[in-house]
C-alpha atoms as a PDB file:
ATOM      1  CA  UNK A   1      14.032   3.381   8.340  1.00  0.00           C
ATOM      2  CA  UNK A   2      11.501   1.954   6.104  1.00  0.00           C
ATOM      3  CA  UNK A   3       8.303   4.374   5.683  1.00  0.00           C
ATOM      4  CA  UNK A   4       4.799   3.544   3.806  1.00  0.00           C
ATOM      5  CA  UNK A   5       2.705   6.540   2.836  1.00  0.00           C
ATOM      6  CA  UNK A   6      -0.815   5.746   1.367  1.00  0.00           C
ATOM      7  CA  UNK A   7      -2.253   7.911  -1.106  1.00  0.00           C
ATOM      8  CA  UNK A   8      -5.812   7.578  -2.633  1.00  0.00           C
ATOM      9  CA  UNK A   9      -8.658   9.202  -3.802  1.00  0.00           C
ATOM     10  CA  UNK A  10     -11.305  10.385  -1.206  1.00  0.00           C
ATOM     11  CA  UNK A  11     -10.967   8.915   1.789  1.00  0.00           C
ATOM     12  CA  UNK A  12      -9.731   5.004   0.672  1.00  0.00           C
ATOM     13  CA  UNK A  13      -6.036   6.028   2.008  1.00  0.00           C
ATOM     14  CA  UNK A  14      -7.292   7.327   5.606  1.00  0.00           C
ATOM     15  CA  UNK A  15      -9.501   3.860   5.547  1.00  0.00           C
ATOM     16  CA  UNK A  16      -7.036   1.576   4.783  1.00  0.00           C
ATOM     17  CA  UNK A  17      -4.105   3.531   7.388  1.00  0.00           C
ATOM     18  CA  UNK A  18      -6.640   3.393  10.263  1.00  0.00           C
ATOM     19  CA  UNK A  19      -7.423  -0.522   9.521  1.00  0.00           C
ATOM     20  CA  UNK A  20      -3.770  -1.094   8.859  1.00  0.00           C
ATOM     21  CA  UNK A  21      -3.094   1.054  12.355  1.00  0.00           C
ATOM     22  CA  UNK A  22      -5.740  -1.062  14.250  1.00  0.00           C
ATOM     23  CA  UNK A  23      -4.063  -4.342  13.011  1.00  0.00           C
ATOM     24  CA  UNK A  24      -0.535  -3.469  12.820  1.00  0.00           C
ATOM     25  CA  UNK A  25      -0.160  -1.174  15.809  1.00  0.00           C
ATOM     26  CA  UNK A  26       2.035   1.316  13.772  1.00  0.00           C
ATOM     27  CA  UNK A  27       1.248   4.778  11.972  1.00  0.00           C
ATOM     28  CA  UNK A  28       0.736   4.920   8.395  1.00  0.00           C
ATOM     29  CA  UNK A  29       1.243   8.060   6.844  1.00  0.00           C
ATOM     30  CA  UNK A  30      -1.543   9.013   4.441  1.00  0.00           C
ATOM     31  CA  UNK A  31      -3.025  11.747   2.144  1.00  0.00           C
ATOM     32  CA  UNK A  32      -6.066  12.043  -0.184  1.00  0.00           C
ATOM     33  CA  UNK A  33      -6.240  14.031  -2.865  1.00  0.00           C
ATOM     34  CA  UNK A  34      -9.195  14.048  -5.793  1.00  0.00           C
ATOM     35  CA  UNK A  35      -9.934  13.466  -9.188  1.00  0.00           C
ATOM     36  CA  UNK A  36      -9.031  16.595 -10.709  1.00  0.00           C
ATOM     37  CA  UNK A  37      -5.630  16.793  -8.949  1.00  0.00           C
ATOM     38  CA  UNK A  38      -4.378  18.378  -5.717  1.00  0.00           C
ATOM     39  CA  UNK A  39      -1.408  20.423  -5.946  1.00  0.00           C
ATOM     40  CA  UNK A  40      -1.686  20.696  -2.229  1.00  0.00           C
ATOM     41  CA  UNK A  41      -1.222  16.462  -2.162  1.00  0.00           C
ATOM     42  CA  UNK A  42       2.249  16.144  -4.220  1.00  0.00           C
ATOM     43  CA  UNK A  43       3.484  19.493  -1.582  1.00  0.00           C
ATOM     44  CA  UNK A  44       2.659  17.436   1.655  1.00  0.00           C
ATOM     45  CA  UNK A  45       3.662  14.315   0.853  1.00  0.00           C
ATOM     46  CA  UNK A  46       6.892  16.564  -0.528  1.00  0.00           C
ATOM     47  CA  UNK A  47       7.065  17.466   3.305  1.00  0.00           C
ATOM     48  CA  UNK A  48       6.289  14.794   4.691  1.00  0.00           C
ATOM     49  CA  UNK A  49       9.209  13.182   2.348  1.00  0.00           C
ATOM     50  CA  UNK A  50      11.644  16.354   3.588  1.00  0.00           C
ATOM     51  CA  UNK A  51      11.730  15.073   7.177  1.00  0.00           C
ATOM     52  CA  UNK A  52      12.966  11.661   6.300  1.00  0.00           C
ATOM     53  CA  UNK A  53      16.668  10.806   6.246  1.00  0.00           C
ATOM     54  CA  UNK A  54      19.126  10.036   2.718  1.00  0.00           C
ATOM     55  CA  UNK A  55      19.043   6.695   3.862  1.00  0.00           C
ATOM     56  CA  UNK A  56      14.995   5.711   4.170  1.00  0.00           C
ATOM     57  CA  UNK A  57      13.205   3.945   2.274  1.00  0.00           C
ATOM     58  CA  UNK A  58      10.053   5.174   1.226  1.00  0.00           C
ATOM     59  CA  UNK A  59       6.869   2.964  -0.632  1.00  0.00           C
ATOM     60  CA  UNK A  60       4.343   5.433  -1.825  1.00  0.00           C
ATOM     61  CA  UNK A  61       0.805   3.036  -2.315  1.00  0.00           C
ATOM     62  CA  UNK A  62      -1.678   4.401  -4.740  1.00  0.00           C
ATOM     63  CA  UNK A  63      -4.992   3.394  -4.969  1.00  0.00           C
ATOM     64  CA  UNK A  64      -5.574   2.714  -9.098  1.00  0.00           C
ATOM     65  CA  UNK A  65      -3.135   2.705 -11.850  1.00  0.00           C
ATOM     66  CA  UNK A  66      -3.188   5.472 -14.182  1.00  0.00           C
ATOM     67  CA  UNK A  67      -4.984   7.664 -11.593  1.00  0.00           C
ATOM     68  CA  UNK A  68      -4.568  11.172 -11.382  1.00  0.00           C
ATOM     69  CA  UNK A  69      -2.691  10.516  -7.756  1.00  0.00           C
ATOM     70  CA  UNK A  70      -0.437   7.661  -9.085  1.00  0.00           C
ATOM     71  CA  UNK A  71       0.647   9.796 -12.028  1.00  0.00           C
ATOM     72  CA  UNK A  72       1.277  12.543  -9.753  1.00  0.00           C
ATOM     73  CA  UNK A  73       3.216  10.292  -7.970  1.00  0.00           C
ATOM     74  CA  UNK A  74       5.224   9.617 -10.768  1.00  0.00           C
ATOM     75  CA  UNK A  75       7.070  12.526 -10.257  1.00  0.00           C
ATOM     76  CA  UNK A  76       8.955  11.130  -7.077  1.00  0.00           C
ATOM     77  CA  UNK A  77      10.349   8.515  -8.659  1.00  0.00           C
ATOM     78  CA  UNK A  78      13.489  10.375  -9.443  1.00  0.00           C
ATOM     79  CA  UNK A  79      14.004  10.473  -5.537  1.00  0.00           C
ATOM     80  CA  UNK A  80      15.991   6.874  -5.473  1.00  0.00           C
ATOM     81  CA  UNK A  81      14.527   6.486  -1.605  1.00  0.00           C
ATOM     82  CA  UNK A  82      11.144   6.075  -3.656  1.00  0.00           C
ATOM     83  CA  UNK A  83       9.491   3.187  -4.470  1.00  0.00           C
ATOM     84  CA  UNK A  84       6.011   3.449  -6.038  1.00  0.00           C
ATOM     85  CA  UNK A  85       3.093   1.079  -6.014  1.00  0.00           C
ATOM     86  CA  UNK A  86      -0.185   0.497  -7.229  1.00  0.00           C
ATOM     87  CA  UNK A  87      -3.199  -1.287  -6.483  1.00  0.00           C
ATOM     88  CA  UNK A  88      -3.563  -0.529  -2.600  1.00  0.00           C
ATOM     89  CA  UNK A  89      -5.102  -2.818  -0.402  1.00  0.00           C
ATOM     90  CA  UNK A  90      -5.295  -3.195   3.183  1.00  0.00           C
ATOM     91  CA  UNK A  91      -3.530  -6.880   2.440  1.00  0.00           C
ATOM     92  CA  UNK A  92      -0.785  -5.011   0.576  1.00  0.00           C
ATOM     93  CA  UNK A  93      -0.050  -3.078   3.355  1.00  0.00           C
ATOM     94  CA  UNK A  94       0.055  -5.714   6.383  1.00  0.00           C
ATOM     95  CA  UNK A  95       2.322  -7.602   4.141  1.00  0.00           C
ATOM     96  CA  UNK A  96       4.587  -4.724   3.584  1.00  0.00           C
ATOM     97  CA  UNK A  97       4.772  -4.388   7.204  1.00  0.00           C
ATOM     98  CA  UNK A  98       5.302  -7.775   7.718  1.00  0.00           C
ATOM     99  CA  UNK A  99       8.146  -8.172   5.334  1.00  0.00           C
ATOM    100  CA  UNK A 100       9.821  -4.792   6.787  1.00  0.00           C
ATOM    101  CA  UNK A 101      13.200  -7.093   7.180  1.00  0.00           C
ATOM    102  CA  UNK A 102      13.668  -7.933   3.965  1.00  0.00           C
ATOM    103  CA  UNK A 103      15.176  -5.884   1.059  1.00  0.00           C
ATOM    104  CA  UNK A 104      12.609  -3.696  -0.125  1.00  0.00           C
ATOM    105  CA  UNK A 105      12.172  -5.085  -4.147  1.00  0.00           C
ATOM    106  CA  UNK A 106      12.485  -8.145  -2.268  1.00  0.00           C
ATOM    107  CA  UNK A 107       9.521  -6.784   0.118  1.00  0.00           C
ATOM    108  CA  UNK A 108       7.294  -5.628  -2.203  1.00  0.00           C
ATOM    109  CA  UNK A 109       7.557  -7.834  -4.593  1.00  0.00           C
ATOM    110  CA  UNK A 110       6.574 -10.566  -1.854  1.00  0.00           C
ATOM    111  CA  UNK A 111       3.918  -8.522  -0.445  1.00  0.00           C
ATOM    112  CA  UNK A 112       2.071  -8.352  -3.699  1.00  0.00           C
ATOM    113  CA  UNK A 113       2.518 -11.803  -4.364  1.00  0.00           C
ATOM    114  CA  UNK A 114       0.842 -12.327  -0.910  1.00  0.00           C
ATOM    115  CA  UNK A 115      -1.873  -9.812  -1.516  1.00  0.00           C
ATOM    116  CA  UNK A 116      -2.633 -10.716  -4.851  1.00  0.00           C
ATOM    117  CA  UNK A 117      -3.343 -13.701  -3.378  1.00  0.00           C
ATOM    118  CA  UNK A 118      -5.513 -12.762  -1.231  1.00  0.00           C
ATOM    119  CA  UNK A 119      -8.127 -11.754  -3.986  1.00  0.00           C
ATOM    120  CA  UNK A 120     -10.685 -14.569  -4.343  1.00  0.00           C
ATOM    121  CA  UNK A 121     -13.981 -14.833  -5.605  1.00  0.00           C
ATOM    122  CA  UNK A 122     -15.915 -16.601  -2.709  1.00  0.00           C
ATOM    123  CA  UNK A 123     -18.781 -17.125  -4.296  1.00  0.00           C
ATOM    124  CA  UNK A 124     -16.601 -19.835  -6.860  1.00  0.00           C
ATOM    125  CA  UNK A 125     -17.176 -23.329  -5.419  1.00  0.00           C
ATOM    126  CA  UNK A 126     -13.919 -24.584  -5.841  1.00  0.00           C
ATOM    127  CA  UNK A 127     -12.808 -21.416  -4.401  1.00  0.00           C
ATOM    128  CA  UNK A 128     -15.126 -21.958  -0.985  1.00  0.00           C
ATOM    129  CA  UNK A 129     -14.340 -25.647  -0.896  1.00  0.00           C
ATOM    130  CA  UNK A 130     -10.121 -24.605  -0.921  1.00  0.00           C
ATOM    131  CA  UNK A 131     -10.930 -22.019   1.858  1.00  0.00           C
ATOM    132  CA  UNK A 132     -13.227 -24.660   3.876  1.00  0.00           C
ATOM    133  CA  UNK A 133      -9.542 -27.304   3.600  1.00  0.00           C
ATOM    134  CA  UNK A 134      -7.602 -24.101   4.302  1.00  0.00           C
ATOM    135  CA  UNK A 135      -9.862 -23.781   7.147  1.00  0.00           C
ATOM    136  CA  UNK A 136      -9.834 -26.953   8.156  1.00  0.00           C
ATOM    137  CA  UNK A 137     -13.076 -27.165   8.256  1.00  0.00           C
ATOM    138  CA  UNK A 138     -13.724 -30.133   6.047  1.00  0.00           C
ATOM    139  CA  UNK A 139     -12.672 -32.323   8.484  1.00  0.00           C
END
């Protein structure tokens, strides 16, 4: 089983689960920790890891490179289940759940492709008139 656990500063994981619930109709683990580290985070997402199988995959989001969480983070990496990944989005997400099929480099790799995508500056006028063909719209 693939699982995706969200971990962010304040309360941007527990956001972006419930959205990601709403949408996707499936739980997303998630934990927040803060700024000047939570020893308590890395020991439940520990637990939380504990209860999985040897053979699940696991994609641990973090909210911002170089953060105190995603550096903690760092430290499950040495668990080959673990996959970790920064830059969480609700967009990320959805397309990790989307691609849950595929291999999981595969998967992620795609997903943040897709998401990355997904980043536009609106207020751009080439950008608006792309989204108004996309939308169909210009029509």
């Amino acid at each position: 089983m693939r699982y995706i656990i969200l971990a962010g500063h304040a309360n941007i994981a527990e956001g972006i689960a419930a959205a990601a619930e709403m949408i996707m109709e499936r739980r997303t683990l998630w934990f927040s920790g803060h700024v000047d580290g939570d020893k308590t985070l890395i020991d439940k997402i520990q637990k939380a890891m504990d209860s999985f199988s040897a053979d699940d995959e696991i994609i641990i989001l973090t909210d911002l490179l170089g953060g105190r969480i995603n550096n903690d983070m760092m430290r499950f990496l040495n668990d080959r289940r673990v996959h970790l990944v920064s830059g969480m989005n609700l967009g990320l997400v959805l397309q990790l759940y989307m691609y849950e099929n595929e291999k999981i480099e595969e998967a992620i790799i795609e997903a943040i492709k897709d998401a990355k995508e997904g980043i536009q500056y609106c207020s751009d006028l080439d950008t608006f008139m792309e989204m108004d063909r996309f939308l169909g719209e210009d029509e």
